[in-house]
C-alpha atoms as a PDB file:
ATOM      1  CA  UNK A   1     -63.349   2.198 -97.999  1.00  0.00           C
ATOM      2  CA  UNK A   2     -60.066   2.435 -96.677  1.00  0.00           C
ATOM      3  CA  UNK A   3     -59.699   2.294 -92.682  1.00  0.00           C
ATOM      4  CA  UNK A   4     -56.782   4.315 -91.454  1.00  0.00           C
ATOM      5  CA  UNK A   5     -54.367   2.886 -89.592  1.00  0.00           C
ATOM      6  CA  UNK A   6     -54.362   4.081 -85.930  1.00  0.00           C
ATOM      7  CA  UNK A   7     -50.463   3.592 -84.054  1.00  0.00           C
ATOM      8  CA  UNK A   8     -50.722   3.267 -80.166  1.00  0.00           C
ATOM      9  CA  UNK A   9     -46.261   3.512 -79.653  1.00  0.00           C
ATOM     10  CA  UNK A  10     -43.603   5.043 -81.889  1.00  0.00           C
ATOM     11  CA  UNK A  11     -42.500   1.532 -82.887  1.00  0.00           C
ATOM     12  CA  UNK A  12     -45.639   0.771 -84.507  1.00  0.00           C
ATOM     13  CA  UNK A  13     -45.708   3.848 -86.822  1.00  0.00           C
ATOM     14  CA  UNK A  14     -41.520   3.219 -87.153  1.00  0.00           C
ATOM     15  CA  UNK A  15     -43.153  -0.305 -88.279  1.00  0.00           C
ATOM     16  CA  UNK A  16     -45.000   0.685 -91.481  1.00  0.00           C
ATOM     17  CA  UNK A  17     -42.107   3.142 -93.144  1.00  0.00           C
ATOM     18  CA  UNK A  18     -39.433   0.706 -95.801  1.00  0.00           C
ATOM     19  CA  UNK A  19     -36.298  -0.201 -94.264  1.00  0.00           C
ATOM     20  CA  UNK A  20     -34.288   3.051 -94.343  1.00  0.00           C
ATOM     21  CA  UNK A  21     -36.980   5.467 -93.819  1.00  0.00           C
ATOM     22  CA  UNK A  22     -37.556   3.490 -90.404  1.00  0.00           C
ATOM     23  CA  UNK A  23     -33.815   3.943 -90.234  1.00  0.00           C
ATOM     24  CA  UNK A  24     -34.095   7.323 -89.986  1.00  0.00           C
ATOM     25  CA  UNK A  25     -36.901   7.602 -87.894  1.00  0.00           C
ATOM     26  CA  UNK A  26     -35.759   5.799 -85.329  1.00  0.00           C
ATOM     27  CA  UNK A  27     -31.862   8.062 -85.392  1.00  0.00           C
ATOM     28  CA  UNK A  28     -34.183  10.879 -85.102  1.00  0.00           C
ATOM     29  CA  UNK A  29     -36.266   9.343 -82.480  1.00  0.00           C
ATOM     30  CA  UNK A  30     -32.625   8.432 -80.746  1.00  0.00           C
ATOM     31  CA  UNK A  31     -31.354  11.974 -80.750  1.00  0.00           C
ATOM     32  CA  UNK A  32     -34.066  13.447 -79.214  1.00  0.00           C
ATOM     33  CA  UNK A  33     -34.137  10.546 -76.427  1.00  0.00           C
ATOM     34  CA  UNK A  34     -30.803  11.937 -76.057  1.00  0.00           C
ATOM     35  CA  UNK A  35     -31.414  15.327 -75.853  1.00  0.00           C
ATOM     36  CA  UNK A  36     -34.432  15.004 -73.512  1.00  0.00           C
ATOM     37  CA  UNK A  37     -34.502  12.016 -71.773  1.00  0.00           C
ATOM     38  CA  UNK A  38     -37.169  13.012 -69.498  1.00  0.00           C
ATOM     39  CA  UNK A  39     -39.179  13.099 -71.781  1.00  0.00           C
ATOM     40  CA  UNK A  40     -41.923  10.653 -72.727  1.00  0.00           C
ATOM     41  CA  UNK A  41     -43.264   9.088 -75.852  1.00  0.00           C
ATOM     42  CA  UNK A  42     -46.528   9.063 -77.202  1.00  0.00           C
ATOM     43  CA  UNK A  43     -48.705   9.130 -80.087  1.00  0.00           C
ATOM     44  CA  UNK A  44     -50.830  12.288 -80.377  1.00  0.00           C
ATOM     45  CA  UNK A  45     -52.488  13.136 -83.495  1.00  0.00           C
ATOM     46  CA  UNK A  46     -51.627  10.176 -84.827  1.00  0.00           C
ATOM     47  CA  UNK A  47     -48.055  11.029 -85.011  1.00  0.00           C
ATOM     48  CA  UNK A  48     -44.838  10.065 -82.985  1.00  0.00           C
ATOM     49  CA  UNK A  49     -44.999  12.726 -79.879  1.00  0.00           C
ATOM     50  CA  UNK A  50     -42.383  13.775 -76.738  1.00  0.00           C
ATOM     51  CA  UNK A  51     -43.850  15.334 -73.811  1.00  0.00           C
ATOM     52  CA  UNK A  52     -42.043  17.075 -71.239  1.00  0.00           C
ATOM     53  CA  UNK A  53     -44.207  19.511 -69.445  1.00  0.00           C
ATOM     54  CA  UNK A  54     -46.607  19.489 -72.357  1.00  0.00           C
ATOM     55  CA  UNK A  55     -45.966  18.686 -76.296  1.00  0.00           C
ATOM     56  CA  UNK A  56     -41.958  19.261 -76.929  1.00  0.00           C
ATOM     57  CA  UNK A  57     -41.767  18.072 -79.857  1.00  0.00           C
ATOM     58  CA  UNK A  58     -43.485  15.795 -83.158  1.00  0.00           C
ATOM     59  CA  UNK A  59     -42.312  13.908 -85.980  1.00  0.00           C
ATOM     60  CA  UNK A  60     -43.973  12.282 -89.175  1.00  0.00           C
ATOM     61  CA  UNK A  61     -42.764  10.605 -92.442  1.00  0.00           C
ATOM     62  CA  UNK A  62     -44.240  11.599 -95.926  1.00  0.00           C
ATOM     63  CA  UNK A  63     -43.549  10.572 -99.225  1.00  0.00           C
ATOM     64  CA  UNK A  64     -40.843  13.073 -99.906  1.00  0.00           C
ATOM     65  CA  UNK A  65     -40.163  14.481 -96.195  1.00  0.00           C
ATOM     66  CA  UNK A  66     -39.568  14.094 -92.779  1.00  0.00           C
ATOM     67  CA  UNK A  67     -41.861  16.334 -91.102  1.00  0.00           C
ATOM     68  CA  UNK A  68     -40.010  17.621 -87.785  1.00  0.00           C
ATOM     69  CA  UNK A  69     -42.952  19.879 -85.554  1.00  0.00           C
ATOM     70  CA  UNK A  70     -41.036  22.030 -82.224  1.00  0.00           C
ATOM     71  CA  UNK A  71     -43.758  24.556 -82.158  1.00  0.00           C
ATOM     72  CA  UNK A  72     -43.749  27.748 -83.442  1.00  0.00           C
ATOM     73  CA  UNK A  73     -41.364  29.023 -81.433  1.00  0.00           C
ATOM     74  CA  UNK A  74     -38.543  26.096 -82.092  1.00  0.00           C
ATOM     75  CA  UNK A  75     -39.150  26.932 -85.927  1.00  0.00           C
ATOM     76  CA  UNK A  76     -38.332  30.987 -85.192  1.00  0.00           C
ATOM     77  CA  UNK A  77     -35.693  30.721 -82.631  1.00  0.00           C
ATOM     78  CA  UNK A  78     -33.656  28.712 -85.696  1.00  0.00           C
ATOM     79  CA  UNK A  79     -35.313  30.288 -88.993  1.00  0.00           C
ATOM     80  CA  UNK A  80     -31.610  31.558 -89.928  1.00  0.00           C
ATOM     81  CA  UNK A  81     -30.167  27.884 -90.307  1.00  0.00           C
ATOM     82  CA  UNK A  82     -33.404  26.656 -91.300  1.00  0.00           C
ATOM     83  CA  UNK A  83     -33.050  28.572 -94.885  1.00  0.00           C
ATOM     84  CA  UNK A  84     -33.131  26.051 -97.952  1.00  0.00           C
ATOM     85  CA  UNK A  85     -35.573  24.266 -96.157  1.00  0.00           C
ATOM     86  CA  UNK A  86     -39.801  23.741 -96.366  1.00  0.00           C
ATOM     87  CA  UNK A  87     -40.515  25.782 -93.116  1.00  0.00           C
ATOM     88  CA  UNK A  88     -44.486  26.919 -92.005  1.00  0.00           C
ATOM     89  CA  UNK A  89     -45.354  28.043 -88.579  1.00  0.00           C
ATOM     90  CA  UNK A  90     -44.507  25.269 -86.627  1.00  0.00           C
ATOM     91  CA  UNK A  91     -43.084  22.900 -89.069  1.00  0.00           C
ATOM     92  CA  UNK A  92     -39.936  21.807 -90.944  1.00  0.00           C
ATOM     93  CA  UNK A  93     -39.627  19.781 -93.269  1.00  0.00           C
ATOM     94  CA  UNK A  94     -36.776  17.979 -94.173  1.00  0.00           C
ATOM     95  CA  UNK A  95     -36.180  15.811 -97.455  1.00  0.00           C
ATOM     96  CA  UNK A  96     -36.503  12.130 -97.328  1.00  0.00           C
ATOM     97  CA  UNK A  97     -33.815  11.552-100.093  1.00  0.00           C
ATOM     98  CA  UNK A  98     -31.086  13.893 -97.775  1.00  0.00           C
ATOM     99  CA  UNK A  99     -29.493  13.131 -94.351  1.00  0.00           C
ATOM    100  CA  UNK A 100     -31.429  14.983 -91.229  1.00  0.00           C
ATOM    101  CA  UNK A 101     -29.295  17.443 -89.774  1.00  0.00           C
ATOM    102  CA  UNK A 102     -29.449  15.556 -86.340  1.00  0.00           C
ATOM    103  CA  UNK A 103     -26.895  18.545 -84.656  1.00  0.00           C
ATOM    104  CA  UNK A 104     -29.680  21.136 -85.402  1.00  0.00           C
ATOM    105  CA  UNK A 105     -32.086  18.866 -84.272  1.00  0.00           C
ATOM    106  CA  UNK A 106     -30.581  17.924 -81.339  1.00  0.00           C
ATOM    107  CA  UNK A 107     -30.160  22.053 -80.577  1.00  0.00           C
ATOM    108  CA  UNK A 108     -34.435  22.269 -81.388  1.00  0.00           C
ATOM    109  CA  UNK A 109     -35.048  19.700 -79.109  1.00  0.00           C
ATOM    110  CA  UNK A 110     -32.846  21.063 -76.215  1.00  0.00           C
ATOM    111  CA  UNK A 111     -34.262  24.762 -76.872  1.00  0.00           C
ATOM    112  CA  UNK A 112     -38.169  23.685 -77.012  1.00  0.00           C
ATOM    113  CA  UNK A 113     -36.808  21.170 -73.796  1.00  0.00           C
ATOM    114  CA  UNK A 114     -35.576  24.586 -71.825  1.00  0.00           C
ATOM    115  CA  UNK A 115     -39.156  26.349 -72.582  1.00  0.00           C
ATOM    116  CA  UNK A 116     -41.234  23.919 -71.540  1.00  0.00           C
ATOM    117  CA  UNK A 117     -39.202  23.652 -68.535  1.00  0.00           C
ATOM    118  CA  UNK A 118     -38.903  26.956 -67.692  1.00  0.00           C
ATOM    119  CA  UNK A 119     -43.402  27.525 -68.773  1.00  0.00           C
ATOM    120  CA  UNK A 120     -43.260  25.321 -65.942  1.00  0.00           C
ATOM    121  CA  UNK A 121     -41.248  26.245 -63.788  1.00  0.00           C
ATOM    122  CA  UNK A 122     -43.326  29.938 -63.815  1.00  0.00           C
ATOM    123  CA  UNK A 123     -46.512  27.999 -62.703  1.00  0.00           C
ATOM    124  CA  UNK A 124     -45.227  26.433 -60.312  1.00  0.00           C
ATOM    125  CA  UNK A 125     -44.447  29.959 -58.801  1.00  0.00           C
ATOM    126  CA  UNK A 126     -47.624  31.308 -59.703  1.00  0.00           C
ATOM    127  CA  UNK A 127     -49.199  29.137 -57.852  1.00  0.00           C
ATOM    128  CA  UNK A 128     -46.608  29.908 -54.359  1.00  0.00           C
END
């Protein structure tokens, strides 16, 4: 029986990829630093996770993809230069074999950033 590995940081599950999948991984896992670096790392659901007022965004490496997960709402807010890609509700998927389009990314990240900030923000008032 096969035990499945569980990750407890990013660099661990970086760790197990070959050399240029953890190459991208960790570009991807630089531009969103970037873009949010208030953000905090984790691993939730067993895959590489940034928090900033709740999940902002996931990532995961497959066989033939990079899966990229902002939510539902980070996949609709971009669905018109998402086209030639794998898309589901709140998933993209981008091909291992092609270069990530990190400036699209980037965009993703700083649009699911500026709703989770702003969810926030509302509670806070809420609660005035």
């Amino acid at each position: 029986m096969e035990t499945k590995s569980t990750y407890q940081t990013i660099d661990e599950y970086i760790a197990q990829f070959p050399a240029e999948v953890q190459e991208t991984l960790q570009t991807l896992r630089k531009v969103i630093c970037e873009t949010a670096p208030e953000a905090t790392e984790k691993i939730s659901y067993q895959m590489p996770t940034f928090v900033l007022h709740g999940n902002l965004v996931h990532f995961a490496a497959y066989a033939n993809h990079i899966g990229f997960y902002p939510t539902p709402s980070g996949v609709a807010a971009f669905q018109s230069e998402l086209t030639g890609l794998k898309t589901s509700k709140g998933a993209i998927q981008f091909p291992i074999d092609q270069p990530l389009p990190y400036e699209l990314i980037h965009r993703i990240v700083a649009f699911r950033m500026d709703e989770n900030v702003k969810k926030a923000e509302s509670k806070v008032k809420r609660k005035k």
